[in-house]
C-alpha atoms as a PDB file:
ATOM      1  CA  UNK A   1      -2.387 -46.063 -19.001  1.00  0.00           C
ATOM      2  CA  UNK A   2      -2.585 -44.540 -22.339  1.00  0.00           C
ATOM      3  CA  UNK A   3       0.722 -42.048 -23.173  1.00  0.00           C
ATOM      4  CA  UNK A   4      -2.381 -39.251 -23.442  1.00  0.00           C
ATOM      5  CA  UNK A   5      -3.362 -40.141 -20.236  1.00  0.00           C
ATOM      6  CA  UNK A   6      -0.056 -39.967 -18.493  1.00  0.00           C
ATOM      7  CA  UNK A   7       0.684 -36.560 -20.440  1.00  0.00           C
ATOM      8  CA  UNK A   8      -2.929 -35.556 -18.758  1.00  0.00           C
ATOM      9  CA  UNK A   9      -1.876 -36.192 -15.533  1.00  0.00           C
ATOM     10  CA  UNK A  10       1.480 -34.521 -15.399  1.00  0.00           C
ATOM     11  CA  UNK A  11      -0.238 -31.372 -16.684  1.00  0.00           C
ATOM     12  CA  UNK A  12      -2.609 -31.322 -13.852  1.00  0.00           C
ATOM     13  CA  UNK A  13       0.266 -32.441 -11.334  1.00  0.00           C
ATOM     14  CA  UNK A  14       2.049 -28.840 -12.753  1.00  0.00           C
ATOM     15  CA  UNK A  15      -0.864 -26.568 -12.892  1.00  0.00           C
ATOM     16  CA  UNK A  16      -2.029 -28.153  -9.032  1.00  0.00           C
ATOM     17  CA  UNK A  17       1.790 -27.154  -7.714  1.00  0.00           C
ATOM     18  CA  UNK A  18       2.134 -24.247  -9.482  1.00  0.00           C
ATOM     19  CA  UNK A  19      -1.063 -23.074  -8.069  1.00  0.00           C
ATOM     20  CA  UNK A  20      -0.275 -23.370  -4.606  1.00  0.00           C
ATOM     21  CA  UNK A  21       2.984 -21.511  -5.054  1.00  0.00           C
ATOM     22  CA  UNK A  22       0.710 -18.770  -6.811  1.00  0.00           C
ATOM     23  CA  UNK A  23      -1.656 -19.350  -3.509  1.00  0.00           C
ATOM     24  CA  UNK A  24       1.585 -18.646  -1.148  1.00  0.00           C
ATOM     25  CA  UNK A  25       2.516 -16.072  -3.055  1.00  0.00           C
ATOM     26  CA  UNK A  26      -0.943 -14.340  -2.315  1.00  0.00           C
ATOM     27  CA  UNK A  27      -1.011 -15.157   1.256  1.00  0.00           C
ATOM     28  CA  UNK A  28       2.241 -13.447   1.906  1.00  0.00           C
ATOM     29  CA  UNK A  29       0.956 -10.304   0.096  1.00  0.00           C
ATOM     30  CA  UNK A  30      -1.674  -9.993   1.614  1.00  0.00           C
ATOM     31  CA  UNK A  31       0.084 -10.265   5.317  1.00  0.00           C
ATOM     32  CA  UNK A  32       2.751  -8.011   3.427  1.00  0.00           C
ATOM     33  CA  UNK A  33      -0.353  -5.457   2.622  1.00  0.00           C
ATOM     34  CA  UNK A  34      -1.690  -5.515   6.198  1.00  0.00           C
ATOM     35  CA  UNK A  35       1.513  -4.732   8.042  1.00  0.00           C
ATOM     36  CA  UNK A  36       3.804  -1.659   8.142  1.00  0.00           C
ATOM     37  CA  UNK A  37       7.561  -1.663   8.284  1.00  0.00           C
ATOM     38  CA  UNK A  38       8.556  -1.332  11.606  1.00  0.00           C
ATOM     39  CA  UNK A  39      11.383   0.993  11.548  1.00  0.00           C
ATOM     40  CA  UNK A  40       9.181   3.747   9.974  1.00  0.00           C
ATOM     41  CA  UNK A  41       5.489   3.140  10.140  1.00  0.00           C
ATOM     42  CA  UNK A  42       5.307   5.096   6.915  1.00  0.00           C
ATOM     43  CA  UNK A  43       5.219   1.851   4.205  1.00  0.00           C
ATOM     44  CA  UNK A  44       3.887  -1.490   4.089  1.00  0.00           C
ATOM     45  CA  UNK A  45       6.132  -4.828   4.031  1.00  0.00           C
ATOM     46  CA  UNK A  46       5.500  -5.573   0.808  1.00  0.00           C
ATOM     47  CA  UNK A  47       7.075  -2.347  -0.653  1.00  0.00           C
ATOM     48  CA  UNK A  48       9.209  -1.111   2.153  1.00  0.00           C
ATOM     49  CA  UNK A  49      13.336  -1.922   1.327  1.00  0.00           C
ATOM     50  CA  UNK A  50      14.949  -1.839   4.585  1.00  0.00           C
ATOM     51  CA  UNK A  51      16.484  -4.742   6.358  1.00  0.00           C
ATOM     52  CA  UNK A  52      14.266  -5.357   9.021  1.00  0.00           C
ATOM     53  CA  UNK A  53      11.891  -5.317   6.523  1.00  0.00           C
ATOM     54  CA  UNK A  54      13.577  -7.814   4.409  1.00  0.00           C
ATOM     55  CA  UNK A  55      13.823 -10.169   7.698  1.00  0.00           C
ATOM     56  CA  UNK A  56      10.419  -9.903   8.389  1.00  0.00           C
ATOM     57  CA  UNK A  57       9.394 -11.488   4.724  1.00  0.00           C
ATOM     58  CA  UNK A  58      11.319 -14.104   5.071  1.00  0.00           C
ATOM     59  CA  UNK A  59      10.163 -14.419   8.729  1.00  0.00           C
ATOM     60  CA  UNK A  60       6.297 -14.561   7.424  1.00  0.00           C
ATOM     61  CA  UNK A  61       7.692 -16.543   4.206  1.00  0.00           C
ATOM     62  CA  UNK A  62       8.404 -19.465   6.848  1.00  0.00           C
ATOM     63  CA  UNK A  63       5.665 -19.355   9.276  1.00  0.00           C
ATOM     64  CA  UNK A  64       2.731 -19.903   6.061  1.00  0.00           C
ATOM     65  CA  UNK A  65       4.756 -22.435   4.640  1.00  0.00           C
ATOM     66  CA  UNK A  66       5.035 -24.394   7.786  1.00  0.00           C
ATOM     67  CA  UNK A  67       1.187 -23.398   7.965  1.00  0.00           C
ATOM     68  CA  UNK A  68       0.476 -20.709   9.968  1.00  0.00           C
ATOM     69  CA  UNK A  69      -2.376 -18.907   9.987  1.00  0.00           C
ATOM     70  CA  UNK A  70      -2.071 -15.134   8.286  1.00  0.00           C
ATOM     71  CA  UNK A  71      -4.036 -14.128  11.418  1.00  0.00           C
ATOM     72  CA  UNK A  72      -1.762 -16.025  13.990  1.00  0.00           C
ATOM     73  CA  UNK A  73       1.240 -14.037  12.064  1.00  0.00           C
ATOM     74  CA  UNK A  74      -0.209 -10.999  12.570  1.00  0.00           C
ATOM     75  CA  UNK A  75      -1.190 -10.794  15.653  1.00  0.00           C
ATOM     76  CA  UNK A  76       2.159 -11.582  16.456  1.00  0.00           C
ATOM     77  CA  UNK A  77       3.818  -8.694  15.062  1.00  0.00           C
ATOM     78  CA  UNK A  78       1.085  -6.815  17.031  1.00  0.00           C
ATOM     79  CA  UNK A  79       2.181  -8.308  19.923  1.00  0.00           C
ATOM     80  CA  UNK A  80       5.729  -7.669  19.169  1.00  0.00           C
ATOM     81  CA  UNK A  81       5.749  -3.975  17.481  1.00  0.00           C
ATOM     82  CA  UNK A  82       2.492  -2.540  18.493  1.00  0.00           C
ATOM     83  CA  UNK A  83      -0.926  -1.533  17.013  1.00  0.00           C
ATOM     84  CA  UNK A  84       1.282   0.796  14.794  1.00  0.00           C
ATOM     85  CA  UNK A  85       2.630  -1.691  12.794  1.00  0.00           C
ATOM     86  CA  UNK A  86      -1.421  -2.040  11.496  1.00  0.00           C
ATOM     87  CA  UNK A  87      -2.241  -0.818   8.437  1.00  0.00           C
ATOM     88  CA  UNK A  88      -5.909  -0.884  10.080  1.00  0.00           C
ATOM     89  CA  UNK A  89      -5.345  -0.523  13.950  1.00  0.00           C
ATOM     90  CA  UNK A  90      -8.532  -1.581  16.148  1.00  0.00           C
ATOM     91  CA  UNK A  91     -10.841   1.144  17.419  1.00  0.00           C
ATOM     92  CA  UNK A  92     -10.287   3.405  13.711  1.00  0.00           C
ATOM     93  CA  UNK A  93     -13.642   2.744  12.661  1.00  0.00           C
ATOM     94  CA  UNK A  94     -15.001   3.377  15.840  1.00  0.00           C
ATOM     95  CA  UNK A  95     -12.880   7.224  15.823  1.00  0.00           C
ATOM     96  CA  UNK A  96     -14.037   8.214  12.564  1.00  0.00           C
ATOM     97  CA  UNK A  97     -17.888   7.409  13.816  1.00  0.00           C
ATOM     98  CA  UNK A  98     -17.311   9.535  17.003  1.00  0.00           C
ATOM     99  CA  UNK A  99     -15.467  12.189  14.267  1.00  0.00           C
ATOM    100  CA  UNK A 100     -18.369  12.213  12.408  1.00  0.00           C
ATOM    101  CA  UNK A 101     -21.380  12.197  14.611  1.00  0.00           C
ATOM    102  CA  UNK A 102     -19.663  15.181  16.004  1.00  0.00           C
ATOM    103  CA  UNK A 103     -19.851  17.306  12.766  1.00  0.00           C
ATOM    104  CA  UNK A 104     -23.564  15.983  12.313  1.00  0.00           C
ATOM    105  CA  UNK A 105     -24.243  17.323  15.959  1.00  0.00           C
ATOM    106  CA  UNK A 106     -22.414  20.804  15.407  1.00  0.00           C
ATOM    107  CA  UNK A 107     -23.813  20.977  12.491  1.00  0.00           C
ATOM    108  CA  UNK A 108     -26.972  20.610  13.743  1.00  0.00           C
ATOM    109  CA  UNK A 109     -26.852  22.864  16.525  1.00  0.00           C
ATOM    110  CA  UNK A 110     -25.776  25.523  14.557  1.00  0.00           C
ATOM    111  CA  UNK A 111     -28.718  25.105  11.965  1.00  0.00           C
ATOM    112  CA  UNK A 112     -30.945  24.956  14.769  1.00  0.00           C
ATOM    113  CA  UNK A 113     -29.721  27.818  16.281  1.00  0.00           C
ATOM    114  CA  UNK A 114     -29.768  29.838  12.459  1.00  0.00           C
ATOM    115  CA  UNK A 115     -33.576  28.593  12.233  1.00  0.00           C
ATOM    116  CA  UNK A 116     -34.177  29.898  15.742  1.00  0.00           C
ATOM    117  CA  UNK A 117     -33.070  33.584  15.001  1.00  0.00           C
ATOM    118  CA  UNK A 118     -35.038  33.421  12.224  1.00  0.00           C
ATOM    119  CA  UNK A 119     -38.333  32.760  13.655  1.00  0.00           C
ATOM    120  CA  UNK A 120     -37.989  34.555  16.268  1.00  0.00           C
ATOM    121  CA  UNK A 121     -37.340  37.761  13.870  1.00  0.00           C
ATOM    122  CA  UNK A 122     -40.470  37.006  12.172  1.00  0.00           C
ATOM    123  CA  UNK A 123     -42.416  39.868  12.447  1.00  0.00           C
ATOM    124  CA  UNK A 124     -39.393  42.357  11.327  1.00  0.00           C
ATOM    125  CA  UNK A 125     -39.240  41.166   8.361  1.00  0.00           C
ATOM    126  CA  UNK A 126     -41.234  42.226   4.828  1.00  0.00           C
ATOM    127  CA  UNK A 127     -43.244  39.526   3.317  1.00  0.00           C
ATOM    128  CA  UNK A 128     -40.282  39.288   0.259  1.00  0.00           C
ATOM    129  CA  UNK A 129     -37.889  37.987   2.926  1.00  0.00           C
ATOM    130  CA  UNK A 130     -36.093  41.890   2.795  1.00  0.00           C
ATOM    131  CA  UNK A 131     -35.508  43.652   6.214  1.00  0.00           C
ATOM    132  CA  UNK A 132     -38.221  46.229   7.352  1.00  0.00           C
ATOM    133  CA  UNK A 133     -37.448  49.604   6.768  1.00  0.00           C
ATOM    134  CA  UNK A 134     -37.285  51.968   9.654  1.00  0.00           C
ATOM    135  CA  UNK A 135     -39.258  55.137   9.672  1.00  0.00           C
ATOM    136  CA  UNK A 136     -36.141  57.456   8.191  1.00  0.00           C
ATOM    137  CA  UNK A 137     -35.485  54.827   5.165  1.00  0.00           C
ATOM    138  CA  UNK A 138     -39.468  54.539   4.510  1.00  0.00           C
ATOM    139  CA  UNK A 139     -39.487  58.197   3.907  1.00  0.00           C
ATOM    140  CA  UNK A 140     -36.652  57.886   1.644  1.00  0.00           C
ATOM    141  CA  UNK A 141     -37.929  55.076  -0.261  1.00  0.00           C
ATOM    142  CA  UNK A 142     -41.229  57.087  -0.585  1.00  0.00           C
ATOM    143  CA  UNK A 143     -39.496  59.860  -1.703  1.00  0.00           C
ATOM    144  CA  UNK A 144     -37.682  58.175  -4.327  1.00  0.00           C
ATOM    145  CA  UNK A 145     -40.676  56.599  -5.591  1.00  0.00           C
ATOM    146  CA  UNK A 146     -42.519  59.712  -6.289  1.00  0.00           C
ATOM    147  CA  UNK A 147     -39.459  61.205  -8.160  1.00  0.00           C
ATOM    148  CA  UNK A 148     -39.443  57.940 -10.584  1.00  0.00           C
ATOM    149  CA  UNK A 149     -42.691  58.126 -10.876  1.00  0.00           C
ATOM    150  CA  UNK A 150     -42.582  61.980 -12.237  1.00  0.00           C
ATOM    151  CA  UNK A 151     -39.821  60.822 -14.769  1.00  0.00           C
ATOM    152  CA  UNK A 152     -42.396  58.953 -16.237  1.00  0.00           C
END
């Protein structure tokens, strides 16, 4: 083998190992990024400084490099801290759906009910979408009327 050749090959070897330690490194922030800290529930591993929170990086450090699966991990600390420790619990998708369809049907009742008082007061209503006058406020319209039209 040619010294080029050699000098090939050893930069390969370095860029193949140094990305899988770049590939670790994005496994465990991404496990980091799905999981809260356990004493709080209020930050996510990867940003949380407390110690359990330190033991639990190094805990999930461990399991993907003896090659566990981020999922196996996971479910773990599910199993051992509850579907609070989720950034995403199960079932949240499903409660904003419910939340929403909800709103839609309110919603929708109450325009229905709007376009049903409407219609139904149809007929007491002026073609320009005012109210109908009574008899009293005719007479004063009338009467206003006819004193505009004498300023003129």
């Amino acid at each position: 083998m040619t010294r080029s050749a050699i000098g090939t090959l050893a930069v390969i070897a370095i860029l193949f190992v140094g990305g899988g330690a770049a590939a670790d490194g994005v496994a465990e922030k991404a496990v980091f990024q799905r999981l809260f800290s356990p004493c709080c529930y209020r930050e996510t591993l990867d940003v949380h400084v407390s110690p359990i929170s330190e033991e639990l990086r190094m805990e999930i450090r461990d399991r993907l490099k003896r090659g566990e699966a981020a999922d196996s991990i996971v479910d773990d600390m599910v199993r051992r801290y509850g579907d609070e420790v989720l950034v995403r619990p199960p079932g949240r998708a499903l409660t904003w759906l419910m939340f929403c369809g909800s709103g839609l049907l309110a919603g929708g009742l109450v325009g229905f009910a709007l376009w049903r008082s409407r219609r139904a007061a149809g007929p007491a209503t002026a073609s320009r979408g005012r109210p109908a006058l009574d008899d009293d406020e005719r007479r004063l319209s009338d009467a206003l009327e006819d004193e505009l039209a004498a300023l003129d």
